[in-house]
PDB file of N, CA and C in Angstrom:
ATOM      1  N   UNK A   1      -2.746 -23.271  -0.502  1.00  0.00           N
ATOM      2  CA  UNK A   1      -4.084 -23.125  -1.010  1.00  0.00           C
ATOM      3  C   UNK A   1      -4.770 -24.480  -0.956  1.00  0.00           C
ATOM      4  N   UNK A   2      -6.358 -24.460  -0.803  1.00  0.00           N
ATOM      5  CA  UNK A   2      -6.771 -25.957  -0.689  1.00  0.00           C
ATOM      6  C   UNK A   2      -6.965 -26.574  -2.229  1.00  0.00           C
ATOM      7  N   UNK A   3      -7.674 -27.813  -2.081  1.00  0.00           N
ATOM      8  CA  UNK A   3      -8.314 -28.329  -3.544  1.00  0.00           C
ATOM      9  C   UNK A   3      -8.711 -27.747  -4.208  1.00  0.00           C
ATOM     10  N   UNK A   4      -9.518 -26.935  -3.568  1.00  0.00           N
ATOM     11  CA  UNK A   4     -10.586 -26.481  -4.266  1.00  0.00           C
ATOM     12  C   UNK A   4     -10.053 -25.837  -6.008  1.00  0.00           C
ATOM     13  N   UNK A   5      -8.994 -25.474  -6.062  1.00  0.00           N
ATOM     14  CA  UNK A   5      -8.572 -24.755  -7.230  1.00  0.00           C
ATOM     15  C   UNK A   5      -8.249 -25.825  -8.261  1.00  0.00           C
ATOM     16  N   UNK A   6      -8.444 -27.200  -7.770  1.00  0.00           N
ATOM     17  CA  UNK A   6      -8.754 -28.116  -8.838  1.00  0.00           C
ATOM     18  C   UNK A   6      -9.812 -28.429  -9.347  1.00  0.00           C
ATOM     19  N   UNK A   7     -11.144 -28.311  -9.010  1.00  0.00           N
ATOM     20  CA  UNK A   7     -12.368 -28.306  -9.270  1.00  0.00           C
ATOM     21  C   UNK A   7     -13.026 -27.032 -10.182  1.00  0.00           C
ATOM     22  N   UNK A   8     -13.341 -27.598 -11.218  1.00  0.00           N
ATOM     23  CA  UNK A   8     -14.008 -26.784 -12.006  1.00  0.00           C
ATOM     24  C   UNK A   8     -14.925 -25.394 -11.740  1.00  0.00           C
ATOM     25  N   UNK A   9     -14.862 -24.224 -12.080  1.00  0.00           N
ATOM     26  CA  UNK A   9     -15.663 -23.152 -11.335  1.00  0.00           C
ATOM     27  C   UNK A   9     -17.086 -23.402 -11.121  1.00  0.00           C
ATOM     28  N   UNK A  10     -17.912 -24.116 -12.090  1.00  0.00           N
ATOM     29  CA  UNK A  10     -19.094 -24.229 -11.894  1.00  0.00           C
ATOM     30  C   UNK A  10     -19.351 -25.537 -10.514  1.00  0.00           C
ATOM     31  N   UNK A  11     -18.354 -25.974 -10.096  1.00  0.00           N
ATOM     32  CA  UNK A  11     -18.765 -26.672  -9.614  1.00  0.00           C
ATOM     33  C   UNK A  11     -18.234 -26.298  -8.114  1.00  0.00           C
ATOM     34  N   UNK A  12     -17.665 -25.210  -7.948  1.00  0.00           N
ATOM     35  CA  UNK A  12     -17.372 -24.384  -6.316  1.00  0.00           C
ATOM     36  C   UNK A  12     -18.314 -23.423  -5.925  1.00  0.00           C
ATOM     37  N   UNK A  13     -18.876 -24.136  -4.464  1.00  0.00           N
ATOM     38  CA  UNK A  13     -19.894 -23.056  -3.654  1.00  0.00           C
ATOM     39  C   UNK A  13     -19.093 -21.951  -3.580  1.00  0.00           C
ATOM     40  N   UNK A  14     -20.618 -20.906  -3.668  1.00  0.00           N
ATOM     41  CA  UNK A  14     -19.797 -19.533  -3.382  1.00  0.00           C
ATOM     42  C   UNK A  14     -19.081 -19.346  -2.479  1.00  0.00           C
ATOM     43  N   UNK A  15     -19.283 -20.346  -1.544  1.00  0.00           N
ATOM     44  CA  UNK A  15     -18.639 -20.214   0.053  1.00  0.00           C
ATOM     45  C   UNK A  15     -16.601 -21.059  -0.239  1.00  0.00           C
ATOM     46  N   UNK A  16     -16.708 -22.175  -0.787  1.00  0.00           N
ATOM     47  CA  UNK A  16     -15.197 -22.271  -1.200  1.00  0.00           C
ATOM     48  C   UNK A  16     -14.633 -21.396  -1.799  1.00  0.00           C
ATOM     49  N   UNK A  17     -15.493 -20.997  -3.478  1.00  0.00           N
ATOM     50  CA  UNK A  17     -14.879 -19.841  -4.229  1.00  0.00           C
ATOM     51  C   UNK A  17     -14.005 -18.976  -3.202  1.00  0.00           C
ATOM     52  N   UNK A  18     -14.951 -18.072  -2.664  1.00  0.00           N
ATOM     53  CA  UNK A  18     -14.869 -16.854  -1.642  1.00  0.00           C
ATOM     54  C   UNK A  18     -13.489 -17.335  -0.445  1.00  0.00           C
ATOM     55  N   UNK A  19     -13.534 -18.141  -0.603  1.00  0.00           N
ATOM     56  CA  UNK A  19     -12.305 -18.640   0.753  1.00  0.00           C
ATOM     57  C   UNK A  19     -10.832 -18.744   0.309  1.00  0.00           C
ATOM     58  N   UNK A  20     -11.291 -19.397  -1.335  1.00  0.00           N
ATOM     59  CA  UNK A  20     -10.048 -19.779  -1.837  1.00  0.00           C
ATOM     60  C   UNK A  20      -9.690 -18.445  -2.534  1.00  0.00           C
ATOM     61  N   UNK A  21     -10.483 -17.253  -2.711  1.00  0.00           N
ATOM     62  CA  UNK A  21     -10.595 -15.762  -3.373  1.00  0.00           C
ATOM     63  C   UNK A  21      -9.427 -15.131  -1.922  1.00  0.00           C
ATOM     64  N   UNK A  22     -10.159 -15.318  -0.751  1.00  0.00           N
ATOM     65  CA  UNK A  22      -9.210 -14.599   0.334  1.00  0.00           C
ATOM     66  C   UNK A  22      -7.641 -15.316   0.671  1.00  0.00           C
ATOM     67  N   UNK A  23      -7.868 -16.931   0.686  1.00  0.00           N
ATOM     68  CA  UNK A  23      -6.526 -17.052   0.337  1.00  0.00           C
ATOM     69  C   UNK A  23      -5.372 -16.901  -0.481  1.00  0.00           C
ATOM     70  N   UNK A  24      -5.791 -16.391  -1.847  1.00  0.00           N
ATOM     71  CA  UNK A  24      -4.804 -15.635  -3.011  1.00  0.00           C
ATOM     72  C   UNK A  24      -5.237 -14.461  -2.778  1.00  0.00           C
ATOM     73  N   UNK A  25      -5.646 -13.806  -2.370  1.00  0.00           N
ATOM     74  CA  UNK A  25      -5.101 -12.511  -1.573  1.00  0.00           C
ATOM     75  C   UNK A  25      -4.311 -12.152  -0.329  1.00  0.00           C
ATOM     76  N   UNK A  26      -4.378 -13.207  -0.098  1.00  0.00           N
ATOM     77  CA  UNK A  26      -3.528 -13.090   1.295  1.00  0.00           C
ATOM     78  C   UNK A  26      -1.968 -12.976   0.718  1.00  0.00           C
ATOM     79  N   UNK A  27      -1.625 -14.465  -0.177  1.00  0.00           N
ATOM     80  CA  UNK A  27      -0.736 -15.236  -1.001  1.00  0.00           C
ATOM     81  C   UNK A  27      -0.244 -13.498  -1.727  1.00  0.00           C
ATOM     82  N   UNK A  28      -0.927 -13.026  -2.536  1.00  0.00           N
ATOM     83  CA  UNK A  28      -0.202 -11.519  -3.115  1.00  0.00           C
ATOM     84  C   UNK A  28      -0.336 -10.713  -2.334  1.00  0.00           C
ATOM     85  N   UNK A  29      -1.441 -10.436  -1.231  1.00  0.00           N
ATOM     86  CA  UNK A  29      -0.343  -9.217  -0.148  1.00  0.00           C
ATOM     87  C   UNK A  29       0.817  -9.575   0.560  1.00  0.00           C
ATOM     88  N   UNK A  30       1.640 -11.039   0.657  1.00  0.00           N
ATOM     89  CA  UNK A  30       2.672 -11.473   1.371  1.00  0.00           C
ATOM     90  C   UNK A  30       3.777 -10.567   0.887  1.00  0.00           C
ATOM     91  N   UNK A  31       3.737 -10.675  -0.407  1.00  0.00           N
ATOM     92  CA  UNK A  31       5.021 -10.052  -1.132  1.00  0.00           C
ATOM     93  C   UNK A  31       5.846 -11.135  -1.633  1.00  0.00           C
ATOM     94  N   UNK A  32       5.499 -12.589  -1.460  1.00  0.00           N
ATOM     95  CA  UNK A  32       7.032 -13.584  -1.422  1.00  0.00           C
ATOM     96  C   UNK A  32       7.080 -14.660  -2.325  1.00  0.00           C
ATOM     97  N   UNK A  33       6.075 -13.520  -3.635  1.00  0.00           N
ATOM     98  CA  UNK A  33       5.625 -14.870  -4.744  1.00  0.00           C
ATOM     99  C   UNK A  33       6.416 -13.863  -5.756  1.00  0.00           C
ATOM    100  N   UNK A  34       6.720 -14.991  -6.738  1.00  0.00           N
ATOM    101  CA  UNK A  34       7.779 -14.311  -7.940  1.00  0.00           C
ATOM    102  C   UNK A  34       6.830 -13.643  -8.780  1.00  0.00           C
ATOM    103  N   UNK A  35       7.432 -13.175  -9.700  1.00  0.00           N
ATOM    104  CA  UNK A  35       6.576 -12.397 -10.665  1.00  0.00           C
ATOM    105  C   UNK A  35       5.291 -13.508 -11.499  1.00  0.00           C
ATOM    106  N   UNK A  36       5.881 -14.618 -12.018  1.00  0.00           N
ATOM    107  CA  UNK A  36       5.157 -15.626 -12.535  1.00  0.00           C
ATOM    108  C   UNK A  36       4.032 -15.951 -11.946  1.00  0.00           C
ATOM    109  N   UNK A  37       4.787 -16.509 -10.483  1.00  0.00           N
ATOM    110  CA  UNK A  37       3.454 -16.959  -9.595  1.00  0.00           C
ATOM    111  C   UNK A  37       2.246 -15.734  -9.482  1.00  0.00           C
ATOM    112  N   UNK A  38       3.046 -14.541  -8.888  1.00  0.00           N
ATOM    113  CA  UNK A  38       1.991 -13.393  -8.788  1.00  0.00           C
ATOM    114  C   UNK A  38       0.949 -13.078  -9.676  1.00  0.00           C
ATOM    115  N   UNK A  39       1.333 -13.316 -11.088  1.00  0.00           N
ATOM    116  CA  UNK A  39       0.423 -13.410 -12.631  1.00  0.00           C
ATOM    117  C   UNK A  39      -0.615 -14.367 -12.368  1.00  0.00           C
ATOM    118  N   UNK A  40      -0.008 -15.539 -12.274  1.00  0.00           N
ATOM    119  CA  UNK A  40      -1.116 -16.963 -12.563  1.00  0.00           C
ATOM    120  C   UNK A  40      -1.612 -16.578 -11.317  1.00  0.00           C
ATOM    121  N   UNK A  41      -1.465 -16.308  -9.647  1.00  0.00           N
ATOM    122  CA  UNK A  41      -2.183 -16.160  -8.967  1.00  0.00           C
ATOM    123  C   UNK A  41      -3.559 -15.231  -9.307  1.00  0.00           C
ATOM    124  N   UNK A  42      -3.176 -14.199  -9.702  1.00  0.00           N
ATOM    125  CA  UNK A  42      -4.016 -13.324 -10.295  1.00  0.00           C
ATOM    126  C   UNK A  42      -5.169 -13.531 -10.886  1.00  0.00           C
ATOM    127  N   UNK A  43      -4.525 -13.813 -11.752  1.00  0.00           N
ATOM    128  CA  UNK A  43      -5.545 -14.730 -12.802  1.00  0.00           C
ATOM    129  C   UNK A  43      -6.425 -15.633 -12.140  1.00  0.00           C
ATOM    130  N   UNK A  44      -6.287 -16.378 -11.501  1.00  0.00           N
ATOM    131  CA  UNK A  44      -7.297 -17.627 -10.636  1.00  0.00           C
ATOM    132  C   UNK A  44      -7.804 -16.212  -9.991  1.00  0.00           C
ATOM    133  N   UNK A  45      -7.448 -15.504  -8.852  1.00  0.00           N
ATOM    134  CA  UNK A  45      -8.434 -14.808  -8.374  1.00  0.00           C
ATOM    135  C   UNK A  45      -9.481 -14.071  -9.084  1.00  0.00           C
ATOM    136  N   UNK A  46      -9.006 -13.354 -10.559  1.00  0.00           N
ATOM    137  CA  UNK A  46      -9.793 -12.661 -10.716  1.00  0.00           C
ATOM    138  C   UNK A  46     -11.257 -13.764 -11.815  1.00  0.00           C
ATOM    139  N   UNK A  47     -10.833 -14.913 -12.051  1.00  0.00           N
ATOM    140  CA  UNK A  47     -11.966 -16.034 -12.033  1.00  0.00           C
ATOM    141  C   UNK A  47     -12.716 -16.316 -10.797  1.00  0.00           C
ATOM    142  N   UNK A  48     -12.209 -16.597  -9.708  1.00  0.00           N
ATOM    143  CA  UNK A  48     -12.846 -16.709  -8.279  1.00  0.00           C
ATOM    144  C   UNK A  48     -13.895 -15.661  -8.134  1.00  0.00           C
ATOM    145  N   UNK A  49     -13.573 -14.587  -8.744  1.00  0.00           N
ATOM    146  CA  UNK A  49     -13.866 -13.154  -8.364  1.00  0.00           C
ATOM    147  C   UNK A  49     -15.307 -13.311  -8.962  1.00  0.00           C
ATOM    148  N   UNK A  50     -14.576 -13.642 -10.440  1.00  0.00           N
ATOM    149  CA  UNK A  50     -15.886 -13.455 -11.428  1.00  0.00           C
ATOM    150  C   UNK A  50     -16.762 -14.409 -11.094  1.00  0.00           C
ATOM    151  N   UNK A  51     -17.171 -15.410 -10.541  1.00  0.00           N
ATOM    152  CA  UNK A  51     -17.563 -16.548 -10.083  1.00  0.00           C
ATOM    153  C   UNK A  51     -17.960 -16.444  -9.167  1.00  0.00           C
ATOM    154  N   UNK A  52     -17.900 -15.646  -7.891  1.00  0.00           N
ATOM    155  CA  UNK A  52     -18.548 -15.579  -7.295  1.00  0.00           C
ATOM    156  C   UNK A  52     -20.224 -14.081  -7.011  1.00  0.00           C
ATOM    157  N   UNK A  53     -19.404 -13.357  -8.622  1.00  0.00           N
ATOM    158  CA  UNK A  53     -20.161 -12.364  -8.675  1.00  0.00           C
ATOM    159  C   UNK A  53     -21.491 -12.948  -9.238  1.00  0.00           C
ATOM    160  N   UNK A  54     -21.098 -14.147 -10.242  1.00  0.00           N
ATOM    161  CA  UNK A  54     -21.743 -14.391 -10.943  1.00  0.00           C
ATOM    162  C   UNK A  54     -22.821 -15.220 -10.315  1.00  0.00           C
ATOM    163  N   UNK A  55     -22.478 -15.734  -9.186  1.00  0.00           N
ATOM    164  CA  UNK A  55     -23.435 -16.465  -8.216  1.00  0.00           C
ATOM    165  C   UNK A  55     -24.195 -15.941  -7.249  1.00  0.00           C
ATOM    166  N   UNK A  56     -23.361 -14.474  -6.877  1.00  0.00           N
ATOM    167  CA  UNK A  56     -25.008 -13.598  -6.406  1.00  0.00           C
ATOM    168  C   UNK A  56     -25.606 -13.136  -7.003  1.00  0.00           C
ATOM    169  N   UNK A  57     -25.030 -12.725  -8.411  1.00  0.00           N
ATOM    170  CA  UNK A  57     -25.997 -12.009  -9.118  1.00  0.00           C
ATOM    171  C   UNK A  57     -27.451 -13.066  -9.179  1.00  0.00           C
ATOM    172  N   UNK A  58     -26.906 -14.105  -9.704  1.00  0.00           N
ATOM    173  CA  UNK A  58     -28.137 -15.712  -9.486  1.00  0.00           C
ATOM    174  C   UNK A  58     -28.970 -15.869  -8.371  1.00  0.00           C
ATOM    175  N   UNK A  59     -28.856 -15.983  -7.343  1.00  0.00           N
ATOM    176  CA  UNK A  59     -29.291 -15.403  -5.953  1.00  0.00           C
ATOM    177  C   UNK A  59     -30.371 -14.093  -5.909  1.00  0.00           C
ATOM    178  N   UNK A  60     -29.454 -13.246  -6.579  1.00  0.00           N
ATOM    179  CA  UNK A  60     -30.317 -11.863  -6.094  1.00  0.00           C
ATOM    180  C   UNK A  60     -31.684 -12.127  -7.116  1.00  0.00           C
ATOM    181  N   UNK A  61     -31.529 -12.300  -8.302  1.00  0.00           N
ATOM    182  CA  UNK A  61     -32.498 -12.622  -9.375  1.00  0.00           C
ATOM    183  C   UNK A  61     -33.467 -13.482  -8.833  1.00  0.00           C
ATOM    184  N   UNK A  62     -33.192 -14.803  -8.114  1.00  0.00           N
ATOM    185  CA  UNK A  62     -33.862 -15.594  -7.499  1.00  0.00           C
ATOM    186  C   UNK A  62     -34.776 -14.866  -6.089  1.00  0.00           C
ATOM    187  N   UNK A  63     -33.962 -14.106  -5.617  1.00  0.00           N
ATOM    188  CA  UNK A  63     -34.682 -13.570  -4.466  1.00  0.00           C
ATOM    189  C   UNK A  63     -36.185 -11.901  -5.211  1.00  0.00           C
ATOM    190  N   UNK A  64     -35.911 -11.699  -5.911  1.00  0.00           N
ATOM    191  CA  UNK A  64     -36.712 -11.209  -6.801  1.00  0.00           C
ATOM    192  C   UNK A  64     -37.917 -11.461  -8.021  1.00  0.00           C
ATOM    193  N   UNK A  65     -37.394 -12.802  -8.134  1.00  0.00           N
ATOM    194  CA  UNK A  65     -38.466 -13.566  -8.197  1.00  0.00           C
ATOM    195  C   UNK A  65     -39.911 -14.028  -7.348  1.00  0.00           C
ATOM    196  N   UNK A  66     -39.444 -13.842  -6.115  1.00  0.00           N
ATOM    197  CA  UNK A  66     -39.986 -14.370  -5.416  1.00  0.00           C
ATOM    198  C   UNK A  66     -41.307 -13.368  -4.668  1.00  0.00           C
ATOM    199  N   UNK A  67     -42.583 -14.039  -5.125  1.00  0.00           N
ATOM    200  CA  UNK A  67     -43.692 -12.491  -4.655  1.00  0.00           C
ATOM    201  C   UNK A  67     -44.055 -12.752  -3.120  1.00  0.00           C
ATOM    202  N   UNK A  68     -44.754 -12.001  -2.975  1.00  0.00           N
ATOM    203  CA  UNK A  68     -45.142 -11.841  -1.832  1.00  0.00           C
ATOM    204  C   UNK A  68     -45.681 -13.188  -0.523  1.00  0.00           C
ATOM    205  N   UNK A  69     -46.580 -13.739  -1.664  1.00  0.00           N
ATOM    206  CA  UNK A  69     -46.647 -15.242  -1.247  1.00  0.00           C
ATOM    207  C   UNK A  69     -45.610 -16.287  -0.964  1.00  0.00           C
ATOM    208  N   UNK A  70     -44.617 -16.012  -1.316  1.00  0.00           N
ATOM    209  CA  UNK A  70     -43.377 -16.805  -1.809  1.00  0.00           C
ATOM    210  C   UNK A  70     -43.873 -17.866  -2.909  1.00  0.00           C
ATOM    211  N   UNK A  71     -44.287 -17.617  -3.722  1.00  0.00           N
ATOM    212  CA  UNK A  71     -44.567 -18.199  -4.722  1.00  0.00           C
ATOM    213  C   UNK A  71     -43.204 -17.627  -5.742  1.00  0.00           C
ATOM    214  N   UNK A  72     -43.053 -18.300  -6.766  1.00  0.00           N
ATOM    215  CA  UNK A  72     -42.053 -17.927  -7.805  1.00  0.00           C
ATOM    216  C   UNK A  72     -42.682 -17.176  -8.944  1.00  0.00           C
ATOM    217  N   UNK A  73     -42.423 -15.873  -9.721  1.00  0.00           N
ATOM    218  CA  UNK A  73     -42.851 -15.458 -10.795  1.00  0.00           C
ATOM    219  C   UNK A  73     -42.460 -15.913 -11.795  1.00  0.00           C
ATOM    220  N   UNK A  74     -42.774 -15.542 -12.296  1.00  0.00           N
ATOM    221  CA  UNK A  74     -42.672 -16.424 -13.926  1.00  0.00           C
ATOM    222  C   UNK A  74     -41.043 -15.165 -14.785  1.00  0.00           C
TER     223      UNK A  74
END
């Protein structure tokens, strides 16, 4: 897995999140992690997970903001 899982969540683009999300999935479809590891893996993904939901949801809000002019609404 890279760095990235040392860096604080607020501070990973959705684009690392999302990479380091498919590499612990890869890591638990292998089959060749113990029960322990498989847990704590888990766990980080399903933060990755939440973290990256939480950053389109931010996005989509932002893109809805936005009127016709591309001006920003209030």
């Amino acid at each position: 897995m890279s760095n990235t899982n040392e860096l604080p969540f607020d501070e990973l683009s959705f684009e690392a999140a999302y990479t380091e999300l498919q590499a612990v999935i890869e890591k638990l479809e292998s089959g060749e992690l113990s029960l322990d590891e498989s847990v704590n893996l888990y766990e980080r993904g399903r933060l990755l997970s939440l973290h990256c939901q939480s950053l389109l949801d931010n996005a989509e809000l932002r893109i809805k903001q936005v009127n016709q002019d591309g001006s920003l609404s209030d």
